[in-house]
PDB file of N, CA and C in Angstrom:
ATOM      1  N   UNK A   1     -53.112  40.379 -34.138  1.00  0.00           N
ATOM      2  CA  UNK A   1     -52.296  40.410 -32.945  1.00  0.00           C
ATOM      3  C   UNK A   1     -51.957  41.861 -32.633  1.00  0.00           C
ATOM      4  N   UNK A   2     -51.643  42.086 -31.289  1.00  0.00           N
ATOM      5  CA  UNK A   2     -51.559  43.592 -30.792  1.00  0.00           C
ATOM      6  C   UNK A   2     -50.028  43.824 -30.665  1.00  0.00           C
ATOM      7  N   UNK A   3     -50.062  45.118 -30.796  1.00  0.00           N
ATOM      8  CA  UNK A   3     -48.248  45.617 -30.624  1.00  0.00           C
ATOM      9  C   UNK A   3     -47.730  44.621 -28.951  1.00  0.00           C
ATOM     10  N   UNK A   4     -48.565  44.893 -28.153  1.00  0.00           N
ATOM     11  CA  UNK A   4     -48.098  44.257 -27.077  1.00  0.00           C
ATOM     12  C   UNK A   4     -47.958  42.823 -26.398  1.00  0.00           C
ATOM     13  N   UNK A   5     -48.685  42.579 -27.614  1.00  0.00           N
ATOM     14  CA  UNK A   5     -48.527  40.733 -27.027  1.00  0.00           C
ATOM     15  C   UNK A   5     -47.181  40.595 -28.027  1.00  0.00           C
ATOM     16  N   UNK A   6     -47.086  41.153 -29.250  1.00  0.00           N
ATOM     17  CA  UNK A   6     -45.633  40.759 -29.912  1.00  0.00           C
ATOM     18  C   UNK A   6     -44.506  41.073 -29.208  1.00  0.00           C
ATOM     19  N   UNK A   7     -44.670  42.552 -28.634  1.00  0.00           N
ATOM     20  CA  UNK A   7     -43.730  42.912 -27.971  1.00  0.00           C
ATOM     21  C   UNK A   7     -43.258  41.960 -26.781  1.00  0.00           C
ATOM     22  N   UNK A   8     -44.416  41.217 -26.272  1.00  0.00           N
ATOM     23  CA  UNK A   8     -44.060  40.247 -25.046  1.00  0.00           C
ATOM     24  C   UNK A   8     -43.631  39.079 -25.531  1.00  0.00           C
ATOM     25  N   UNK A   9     -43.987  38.744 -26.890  1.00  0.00           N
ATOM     26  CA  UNK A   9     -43.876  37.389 -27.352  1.00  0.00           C
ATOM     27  C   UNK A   9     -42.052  37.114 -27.559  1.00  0.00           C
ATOM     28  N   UNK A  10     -42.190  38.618 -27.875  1.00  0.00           N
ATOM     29  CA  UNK A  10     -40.376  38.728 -28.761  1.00  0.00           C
ATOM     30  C   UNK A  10     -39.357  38.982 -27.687  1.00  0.00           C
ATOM     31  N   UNK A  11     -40.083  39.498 -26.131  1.00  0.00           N
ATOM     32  CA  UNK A  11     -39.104  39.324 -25.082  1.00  0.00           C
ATOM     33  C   UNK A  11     -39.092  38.191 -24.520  1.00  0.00           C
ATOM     34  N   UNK A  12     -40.565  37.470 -24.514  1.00  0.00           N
ATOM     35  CA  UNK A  12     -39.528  36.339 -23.952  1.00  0.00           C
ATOM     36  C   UNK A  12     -38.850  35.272 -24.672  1.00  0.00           C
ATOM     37  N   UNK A  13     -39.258  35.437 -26.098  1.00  0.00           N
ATOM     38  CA  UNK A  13     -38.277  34.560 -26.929  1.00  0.00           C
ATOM     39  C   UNK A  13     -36.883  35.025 -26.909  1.00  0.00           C
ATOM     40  N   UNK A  14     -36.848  36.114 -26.983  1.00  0.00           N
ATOM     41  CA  UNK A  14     -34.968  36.591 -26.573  1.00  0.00           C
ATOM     42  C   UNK A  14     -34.523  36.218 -25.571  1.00  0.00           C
ATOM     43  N   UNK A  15     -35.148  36.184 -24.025  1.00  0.00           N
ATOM     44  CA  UNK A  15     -34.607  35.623 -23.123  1.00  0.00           C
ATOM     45  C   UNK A  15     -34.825  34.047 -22.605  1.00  0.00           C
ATOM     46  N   UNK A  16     -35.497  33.481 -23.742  1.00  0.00           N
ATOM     47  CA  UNK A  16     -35.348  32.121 -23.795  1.00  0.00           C
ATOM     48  C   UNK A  16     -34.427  31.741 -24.000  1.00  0.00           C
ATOM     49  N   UNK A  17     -33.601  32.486 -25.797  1.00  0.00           N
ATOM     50  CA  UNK A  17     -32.724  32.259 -26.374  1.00  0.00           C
ATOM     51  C   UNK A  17     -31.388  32.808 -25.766  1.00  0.00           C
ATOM     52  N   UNK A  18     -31.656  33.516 -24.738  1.00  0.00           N
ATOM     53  CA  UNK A  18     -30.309  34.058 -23.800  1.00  0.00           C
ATOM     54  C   UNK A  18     -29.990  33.018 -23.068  1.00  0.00           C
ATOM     55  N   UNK A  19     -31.358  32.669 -22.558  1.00  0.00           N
ATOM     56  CA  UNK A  19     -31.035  31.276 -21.230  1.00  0.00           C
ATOM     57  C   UNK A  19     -30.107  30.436 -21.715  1.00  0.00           C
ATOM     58  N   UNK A  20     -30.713  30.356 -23.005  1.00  0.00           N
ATOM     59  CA  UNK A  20     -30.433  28.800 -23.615  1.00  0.00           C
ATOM     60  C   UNK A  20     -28.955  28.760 -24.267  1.00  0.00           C
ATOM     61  N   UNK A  21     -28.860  30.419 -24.948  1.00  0.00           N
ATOM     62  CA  UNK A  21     -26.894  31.058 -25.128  1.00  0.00           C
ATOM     63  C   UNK A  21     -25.655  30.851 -23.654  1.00  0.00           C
ATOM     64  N   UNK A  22     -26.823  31.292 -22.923  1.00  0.00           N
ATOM     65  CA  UNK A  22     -25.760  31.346 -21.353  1.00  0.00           C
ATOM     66  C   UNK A  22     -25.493  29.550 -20.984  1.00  0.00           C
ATOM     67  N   UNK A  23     -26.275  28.792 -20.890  1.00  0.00           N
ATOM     68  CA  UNK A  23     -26.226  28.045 -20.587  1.00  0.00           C
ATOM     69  C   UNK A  23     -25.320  26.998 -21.433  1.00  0.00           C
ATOM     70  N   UNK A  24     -25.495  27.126 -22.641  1.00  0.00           N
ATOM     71  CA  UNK A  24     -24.328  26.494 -23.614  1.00  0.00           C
ATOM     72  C   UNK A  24     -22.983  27.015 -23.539  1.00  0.00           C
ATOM     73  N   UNK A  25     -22.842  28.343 -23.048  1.00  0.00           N
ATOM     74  CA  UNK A  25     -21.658  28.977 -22.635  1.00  0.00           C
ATOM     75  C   UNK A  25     -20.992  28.101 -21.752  1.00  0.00           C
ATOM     76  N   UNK A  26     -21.900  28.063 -20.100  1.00  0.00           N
ATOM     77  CA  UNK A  26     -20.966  27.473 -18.898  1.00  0.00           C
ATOM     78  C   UNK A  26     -20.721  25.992 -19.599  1.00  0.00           C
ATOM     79  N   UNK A  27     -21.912  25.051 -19.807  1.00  0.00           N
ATOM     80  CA  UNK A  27     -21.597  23.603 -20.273  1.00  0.00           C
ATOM     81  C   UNK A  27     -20.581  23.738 -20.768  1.00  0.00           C
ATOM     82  N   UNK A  28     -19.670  24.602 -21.944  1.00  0.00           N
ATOM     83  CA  UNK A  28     -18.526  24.814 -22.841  1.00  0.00           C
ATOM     84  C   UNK A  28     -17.371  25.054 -22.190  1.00  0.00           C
ATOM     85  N   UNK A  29     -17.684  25.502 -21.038  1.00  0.00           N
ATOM     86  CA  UNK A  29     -16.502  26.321 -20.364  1.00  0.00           C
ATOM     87  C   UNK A  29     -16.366  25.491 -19.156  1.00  0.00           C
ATOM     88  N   UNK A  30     -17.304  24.458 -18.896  1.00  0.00           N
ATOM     89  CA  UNK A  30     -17.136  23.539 -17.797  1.00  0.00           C
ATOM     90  C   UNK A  30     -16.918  22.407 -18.279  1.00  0.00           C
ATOM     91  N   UNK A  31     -16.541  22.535 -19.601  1.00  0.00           N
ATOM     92  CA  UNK A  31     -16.027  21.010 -20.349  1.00  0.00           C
ATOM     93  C   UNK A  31     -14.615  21.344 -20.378  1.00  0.00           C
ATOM     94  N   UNK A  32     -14.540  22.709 -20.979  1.00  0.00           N
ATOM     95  CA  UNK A  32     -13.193  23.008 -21.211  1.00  0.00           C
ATOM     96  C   UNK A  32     -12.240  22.989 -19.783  1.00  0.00           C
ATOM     97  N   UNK A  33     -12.793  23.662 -18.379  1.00  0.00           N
ATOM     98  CA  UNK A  33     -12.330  23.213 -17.926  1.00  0.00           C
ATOM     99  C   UNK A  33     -11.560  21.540 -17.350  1.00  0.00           C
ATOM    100  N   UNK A  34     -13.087  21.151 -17.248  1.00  0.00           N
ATOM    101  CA  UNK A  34     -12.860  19.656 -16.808  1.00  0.00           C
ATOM    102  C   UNK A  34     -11.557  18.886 -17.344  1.00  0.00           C
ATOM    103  N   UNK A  35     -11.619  18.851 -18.930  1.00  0.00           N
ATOM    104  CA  UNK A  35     -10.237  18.977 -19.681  1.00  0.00           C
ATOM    105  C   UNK A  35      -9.414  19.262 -19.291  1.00  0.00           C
ATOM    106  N   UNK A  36      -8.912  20.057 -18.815  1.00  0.00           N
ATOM    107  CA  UNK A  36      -7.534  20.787 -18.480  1.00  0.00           C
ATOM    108  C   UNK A  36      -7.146  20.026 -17.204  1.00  0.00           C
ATOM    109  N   UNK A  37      -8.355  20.033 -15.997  1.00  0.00           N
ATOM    110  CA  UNK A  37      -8.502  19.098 -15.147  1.00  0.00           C
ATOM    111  C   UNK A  37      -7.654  17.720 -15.666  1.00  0.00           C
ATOM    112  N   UNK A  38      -8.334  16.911 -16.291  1.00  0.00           N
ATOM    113  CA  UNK A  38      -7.984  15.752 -17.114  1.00  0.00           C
ATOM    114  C   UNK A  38      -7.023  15.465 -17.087  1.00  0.00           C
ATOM    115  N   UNK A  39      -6.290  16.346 -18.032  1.00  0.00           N
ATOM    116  CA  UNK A  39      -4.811  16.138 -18.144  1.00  0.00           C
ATOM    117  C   UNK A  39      -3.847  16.678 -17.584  1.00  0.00           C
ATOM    118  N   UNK A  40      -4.011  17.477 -16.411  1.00  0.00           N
ATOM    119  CA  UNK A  40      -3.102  18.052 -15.513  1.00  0.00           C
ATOM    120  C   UNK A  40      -3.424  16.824 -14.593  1.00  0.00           C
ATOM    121  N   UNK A  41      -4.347  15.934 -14.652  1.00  0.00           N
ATOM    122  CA  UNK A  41      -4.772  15.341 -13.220  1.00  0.00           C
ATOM    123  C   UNK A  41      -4.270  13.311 -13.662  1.00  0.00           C
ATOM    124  N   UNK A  42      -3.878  13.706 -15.345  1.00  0.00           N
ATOM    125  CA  UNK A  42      -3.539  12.356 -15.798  1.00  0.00           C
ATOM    126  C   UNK A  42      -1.932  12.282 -15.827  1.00  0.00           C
ATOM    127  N   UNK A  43      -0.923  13.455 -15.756  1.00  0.00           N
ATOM    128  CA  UNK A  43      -0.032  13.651 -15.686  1.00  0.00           C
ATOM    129  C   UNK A  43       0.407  13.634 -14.246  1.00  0.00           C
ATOM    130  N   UNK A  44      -0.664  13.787 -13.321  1.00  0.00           N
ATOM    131  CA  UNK A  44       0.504  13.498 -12.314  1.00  0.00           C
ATOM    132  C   UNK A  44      -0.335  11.961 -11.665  1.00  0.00           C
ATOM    133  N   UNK A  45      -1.012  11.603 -12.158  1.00  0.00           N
ATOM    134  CA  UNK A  45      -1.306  10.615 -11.688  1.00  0.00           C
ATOM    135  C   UNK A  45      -0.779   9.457 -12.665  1.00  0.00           C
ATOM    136  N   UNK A  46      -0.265   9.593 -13.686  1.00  0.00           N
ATOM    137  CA  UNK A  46       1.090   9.027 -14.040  1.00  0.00           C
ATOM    138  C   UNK A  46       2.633   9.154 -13.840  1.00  0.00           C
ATOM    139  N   UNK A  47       3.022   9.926 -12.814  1.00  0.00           N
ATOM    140  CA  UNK A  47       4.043  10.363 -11.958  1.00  0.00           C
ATOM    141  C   UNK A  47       3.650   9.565 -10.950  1.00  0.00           C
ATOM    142  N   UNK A  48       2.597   9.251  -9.924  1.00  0.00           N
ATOM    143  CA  UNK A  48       2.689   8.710  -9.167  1.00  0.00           C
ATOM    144  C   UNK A  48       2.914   7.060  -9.698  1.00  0.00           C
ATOM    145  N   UNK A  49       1.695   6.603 -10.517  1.00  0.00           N
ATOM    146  CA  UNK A  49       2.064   5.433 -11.041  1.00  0.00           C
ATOM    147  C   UNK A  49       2.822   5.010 -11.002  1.00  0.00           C
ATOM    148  N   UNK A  50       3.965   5.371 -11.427  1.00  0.00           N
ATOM    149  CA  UNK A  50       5.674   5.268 -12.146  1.00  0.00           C
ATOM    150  C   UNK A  50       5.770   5.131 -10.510  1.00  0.00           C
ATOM    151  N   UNK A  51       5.847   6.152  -9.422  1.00  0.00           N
ATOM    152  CA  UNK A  51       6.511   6.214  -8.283  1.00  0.00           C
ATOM    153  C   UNK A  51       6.345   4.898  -7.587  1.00  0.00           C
ATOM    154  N   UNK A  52       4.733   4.185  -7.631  1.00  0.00           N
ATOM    155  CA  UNK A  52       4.659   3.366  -7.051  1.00  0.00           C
ATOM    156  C   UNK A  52       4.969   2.255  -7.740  1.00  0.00           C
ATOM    157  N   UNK A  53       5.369   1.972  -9.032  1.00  0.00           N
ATOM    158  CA  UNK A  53       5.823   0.992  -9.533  1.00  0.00           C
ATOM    159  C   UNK A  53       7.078   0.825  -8.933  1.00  0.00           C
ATOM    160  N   UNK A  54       7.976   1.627  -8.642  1.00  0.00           N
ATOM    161  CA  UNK A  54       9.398   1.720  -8.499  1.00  0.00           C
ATOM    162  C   UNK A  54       9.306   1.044  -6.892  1.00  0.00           C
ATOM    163  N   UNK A  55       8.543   1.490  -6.198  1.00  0.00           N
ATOM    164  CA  UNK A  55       8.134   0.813  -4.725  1.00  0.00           C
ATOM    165  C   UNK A  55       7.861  -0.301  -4.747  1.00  0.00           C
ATOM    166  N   UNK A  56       7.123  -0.589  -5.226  1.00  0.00           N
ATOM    167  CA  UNK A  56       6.858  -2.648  -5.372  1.00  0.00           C
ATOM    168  C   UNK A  56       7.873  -3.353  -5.647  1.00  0.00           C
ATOM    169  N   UNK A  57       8.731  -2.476  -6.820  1.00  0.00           N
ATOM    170  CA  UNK A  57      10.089  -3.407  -7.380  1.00  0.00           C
ATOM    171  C   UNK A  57      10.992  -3.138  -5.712  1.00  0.00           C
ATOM    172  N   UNK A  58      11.011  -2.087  -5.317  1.00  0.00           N
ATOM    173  CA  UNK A  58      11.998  -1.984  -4.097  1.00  0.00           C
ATOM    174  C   UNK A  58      11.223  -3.178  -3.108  1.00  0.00           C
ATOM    175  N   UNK A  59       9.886  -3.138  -2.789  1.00  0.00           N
ATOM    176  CA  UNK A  59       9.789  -4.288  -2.113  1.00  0.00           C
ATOM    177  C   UNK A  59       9.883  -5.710  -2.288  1.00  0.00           C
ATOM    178  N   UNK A  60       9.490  -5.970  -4.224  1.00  0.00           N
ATOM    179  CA  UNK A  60      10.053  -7.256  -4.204  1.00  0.00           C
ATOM    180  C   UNK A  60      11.771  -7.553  -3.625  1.00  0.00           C
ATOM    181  N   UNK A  61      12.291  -6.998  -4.078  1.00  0.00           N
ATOM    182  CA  UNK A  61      13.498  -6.850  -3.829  1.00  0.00           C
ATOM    183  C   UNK A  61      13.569  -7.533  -2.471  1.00  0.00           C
ATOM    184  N   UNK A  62      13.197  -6.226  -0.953  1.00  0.00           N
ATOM    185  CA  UNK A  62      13.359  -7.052  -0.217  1.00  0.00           C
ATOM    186  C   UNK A  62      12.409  -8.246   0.143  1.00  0.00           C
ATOM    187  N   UNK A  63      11.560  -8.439  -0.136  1.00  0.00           N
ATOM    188  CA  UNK A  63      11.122  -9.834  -0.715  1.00  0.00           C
ATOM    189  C   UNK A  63      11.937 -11.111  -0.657  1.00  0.00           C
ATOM    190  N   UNK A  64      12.997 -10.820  -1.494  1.00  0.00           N
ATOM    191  CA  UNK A  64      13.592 -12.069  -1.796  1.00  0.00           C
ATOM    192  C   UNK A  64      14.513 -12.138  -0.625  1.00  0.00           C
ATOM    193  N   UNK A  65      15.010 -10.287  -0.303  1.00  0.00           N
ATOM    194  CA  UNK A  65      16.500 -10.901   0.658  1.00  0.00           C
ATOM    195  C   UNK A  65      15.711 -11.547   2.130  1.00  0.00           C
ATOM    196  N   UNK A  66      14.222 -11.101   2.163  1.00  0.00           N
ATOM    197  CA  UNK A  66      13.791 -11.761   3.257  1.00  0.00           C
ATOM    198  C   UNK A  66      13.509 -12.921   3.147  1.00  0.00           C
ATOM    199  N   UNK A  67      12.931 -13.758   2.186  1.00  0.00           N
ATOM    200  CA  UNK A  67      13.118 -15.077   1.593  1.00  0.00           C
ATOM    201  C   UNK A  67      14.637 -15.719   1.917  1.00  0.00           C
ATOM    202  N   UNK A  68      15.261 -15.131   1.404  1.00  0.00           N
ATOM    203  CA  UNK A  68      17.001 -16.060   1.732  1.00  0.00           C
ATOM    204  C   UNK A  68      17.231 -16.011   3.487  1.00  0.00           C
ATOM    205  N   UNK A  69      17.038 -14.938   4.432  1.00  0.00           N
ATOM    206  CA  UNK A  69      17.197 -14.648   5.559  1.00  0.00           C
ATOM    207  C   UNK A  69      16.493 -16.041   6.227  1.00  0.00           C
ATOM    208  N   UNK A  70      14.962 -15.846   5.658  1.00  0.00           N
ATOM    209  CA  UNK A  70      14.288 -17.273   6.350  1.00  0.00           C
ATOM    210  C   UNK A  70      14.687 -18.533   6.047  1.00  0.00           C
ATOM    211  N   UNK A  71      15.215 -19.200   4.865  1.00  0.00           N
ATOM    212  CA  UNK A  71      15.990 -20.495   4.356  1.00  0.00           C
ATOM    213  C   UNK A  71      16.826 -20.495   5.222  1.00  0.00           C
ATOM    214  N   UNK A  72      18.407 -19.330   5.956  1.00  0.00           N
ATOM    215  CA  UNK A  72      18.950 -18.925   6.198  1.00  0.00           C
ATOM    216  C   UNK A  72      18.928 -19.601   7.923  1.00  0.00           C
ATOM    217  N   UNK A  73      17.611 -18.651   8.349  1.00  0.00           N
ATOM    218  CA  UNK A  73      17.728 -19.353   9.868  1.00  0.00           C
ATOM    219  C   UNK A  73      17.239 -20.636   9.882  1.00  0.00           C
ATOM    220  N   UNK A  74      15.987 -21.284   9.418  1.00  0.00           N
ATOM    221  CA  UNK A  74      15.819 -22.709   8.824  1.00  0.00           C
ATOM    222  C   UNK A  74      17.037 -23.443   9.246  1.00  0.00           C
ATOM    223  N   UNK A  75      18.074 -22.892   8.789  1.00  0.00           N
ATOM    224  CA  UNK A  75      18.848 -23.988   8.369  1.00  0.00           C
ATOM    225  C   UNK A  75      19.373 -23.965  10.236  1.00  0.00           C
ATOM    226  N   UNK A  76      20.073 -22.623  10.203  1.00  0.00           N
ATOM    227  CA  UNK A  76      20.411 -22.493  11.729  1.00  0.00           C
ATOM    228  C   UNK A  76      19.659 -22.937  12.834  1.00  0.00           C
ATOM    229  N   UNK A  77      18.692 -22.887  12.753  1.00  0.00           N
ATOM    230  CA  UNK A  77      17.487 -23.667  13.664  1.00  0.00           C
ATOM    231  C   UNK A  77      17.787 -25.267  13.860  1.00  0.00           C
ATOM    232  N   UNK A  78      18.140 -25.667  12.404  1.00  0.00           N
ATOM    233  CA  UNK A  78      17.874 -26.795  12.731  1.00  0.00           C
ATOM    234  C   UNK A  78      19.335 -27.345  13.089  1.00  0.00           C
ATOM    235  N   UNK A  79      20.594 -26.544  12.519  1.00  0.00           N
ATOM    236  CA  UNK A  79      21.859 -26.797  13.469  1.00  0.00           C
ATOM    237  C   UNK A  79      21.731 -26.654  14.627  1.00  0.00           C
ATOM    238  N   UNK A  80      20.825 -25.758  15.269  1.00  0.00           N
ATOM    239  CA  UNK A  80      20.928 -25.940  16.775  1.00  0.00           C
ATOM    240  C   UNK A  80      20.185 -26.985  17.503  1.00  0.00           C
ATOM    241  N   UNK A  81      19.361 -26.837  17.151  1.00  0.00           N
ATOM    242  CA  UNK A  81      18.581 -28.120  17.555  1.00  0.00           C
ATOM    243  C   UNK A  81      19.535 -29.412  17.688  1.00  0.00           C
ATOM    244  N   UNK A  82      20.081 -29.778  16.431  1.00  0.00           N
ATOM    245  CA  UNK A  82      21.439 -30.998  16.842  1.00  0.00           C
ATOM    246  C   UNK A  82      22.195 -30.695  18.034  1.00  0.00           C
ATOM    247  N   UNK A  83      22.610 -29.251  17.875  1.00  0.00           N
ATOM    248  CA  UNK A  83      23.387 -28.961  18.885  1.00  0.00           C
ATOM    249  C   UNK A  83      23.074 -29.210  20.470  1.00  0.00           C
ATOM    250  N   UNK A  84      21.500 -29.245  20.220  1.00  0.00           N
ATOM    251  CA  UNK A  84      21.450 -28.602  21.824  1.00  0.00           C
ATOM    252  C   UNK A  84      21.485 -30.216  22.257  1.00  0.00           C
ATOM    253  N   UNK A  85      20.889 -31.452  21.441  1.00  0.00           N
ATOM    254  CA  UNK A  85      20.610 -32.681  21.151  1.00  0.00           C
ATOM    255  C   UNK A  85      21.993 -32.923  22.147  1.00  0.00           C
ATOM    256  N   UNK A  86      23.544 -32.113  21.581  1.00  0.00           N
ATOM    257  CA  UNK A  86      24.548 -32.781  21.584  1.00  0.00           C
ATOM    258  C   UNK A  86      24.751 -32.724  22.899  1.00  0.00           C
ATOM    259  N   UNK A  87      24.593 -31.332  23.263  1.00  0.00           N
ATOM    260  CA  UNK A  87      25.326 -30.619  24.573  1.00  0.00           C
ATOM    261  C   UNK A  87      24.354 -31.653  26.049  1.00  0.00           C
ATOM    262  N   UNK A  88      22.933 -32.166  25.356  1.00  0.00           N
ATOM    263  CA  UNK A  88      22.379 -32.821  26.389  1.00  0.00           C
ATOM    264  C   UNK A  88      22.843 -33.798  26.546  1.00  0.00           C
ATOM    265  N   UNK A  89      23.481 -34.627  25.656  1.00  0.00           N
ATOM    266  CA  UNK A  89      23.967 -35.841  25.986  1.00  0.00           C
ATOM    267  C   UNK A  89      25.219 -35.771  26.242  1.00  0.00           C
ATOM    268  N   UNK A  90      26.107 -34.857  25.877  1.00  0.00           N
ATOM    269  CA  UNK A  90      27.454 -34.347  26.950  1.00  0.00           C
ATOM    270  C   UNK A  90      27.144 -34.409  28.398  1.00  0.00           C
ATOM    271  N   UNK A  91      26.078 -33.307  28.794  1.00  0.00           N
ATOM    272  CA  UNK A  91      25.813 -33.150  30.391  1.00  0.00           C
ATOM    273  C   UNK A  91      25.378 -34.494  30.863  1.00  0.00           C
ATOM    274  N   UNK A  92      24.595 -35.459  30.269  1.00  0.00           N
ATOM    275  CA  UNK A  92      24.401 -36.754  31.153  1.00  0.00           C
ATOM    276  C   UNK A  92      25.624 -37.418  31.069  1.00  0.00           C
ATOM    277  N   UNK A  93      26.628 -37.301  29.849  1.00  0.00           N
ATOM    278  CA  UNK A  93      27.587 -38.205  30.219  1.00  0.00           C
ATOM    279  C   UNK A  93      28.946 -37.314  31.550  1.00  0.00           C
ATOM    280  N   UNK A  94      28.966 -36.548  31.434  1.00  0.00           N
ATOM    281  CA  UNK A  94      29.656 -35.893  32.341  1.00  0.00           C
ATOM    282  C   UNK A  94      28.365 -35.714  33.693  1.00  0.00           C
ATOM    283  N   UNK A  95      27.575 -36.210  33.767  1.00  0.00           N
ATOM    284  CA  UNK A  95      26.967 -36.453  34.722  1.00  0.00           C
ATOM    285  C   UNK A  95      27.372 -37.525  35.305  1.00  0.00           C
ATOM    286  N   UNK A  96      26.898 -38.465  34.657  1.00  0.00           N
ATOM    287  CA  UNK A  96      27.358 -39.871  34.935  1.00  0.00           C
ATOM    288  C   UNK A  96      29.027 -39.814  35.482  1.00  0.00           C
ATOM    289  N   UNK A  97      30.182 -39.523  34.873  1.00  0.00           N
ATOM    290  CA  UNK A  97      30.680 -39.303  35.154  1.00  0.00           C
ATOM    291  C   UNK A  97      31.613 -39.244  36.576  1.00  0.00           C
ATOM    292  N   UNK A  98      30.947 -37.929  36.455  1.00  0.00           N
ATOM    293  CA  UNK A  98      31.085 -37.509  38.465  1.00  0.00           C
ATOM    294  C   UNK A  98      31.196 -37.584  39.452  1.00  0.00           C
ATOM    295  N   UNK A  99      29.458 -38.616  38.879  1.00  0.00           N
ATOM    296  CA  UNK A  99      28.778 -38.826  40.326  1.00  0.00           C
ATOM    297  C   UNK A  99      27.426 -37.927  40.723  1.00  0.00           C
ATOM    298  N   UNK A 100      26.940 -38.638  42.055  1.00  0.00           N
ATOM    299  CA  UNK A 100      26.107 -37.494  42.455  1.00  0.00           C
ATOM    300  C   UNK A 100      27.046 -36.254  43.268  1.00  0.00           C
ATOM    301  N   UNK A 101      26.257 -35.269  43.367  1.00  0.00           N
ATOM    302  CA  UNK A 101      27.025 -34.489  43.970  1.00  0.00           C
ATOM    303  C   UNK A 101      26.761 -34.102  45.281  1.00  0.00           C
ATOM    304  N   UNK A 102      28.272 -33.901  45.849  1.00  0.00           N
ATOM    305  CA  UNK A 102      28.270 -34.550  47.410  1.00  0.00           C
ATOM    306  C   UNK A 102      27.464 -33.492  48.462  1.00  0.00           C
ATOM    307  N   UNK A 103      26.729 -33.962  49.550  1.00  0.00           N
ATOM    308  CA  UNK A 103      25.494 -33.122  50.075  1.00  0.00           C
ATOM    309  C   UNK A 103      26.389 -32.114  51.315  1.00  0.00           C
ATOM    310  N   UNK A 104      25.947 -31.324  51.606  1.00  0.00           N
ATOM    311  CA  UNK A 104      26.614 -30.520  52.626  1.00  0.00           C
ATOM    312  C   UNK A 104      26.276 -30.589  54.596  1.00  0.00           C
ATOM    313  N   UNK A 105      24.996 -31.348  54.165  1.00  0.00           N
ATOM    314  CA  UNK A 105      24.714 -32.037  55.530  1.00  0.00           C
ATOM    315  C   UNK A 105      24.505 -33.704  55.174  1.00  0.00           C
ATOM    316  N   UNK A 106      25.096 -34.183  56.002  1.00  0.00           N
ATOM    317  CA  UNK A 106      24.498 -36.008  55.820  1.00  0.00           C
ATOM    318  C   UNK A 106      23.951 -35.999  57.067  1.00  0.00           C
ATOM    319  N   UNK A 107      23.010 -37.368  56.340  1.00  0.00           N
ATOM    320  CA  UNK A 107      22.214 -37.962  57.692  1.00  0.00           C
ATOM    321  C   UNK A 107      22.825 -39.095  58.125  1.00  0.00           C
ATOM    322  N   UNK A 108      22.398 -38.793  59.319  1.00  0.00           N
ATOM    323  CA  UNK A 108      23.422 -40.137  60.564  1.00  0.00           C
ATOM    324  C   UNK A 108      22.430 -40.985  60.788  1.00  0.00           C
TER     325      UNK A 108
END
């Protein structure tokens, strides 16, 4: 073998082995980041968690008072309904009552 094919052989094996150094570098340093990512990104996305747990309980909440509100008119609904039942059969009997009511022109 000649001085110059070693000499070529041994540069590009060094910059094989550079490629292959650099490249295990970023993978290392783009793990390490990602990591940090991770858990800066699991910490607040367990802050929100928590936040929105606390929201569901506030909406069950009103949940229920809207639940009682609807039993609530239910019930009023259906008192009126009697009511209105009542007030109609008031007006026919105070209809009856009366009379018809007297016309402002008669016919001759």
């Amino acid at each position: 073998m000649s001085a110059e094919l070693i000499a070529t052989l041994s540069a590009f094996i060094t910059l094989g082995f550079g490629m292959v150094a650099s490249a295990a570098w970023m993978i290392r340093r783009i793990d390490t980041s990602t990591e940090s990512l991770r858990t800066d990104l699991g910490g607040r996305i367990d802050k929100v968690d928590s936040r929105i747990d606390k929201v569901d309980a506030r909406i069950d909440k009103v949940d229920a008072r809207i639940d009682k509100v609807d039993s609530r008119l239910d019930k009023l609904d259906d008192r009126l309904e009697g009511l209105g039942r009542e007030i109609t059969d008031v007006k026919v009997s105070v209809a009856r009552w009366e009379g018809p009511r007297p016309h402002l022109l008669t016919a001759k």
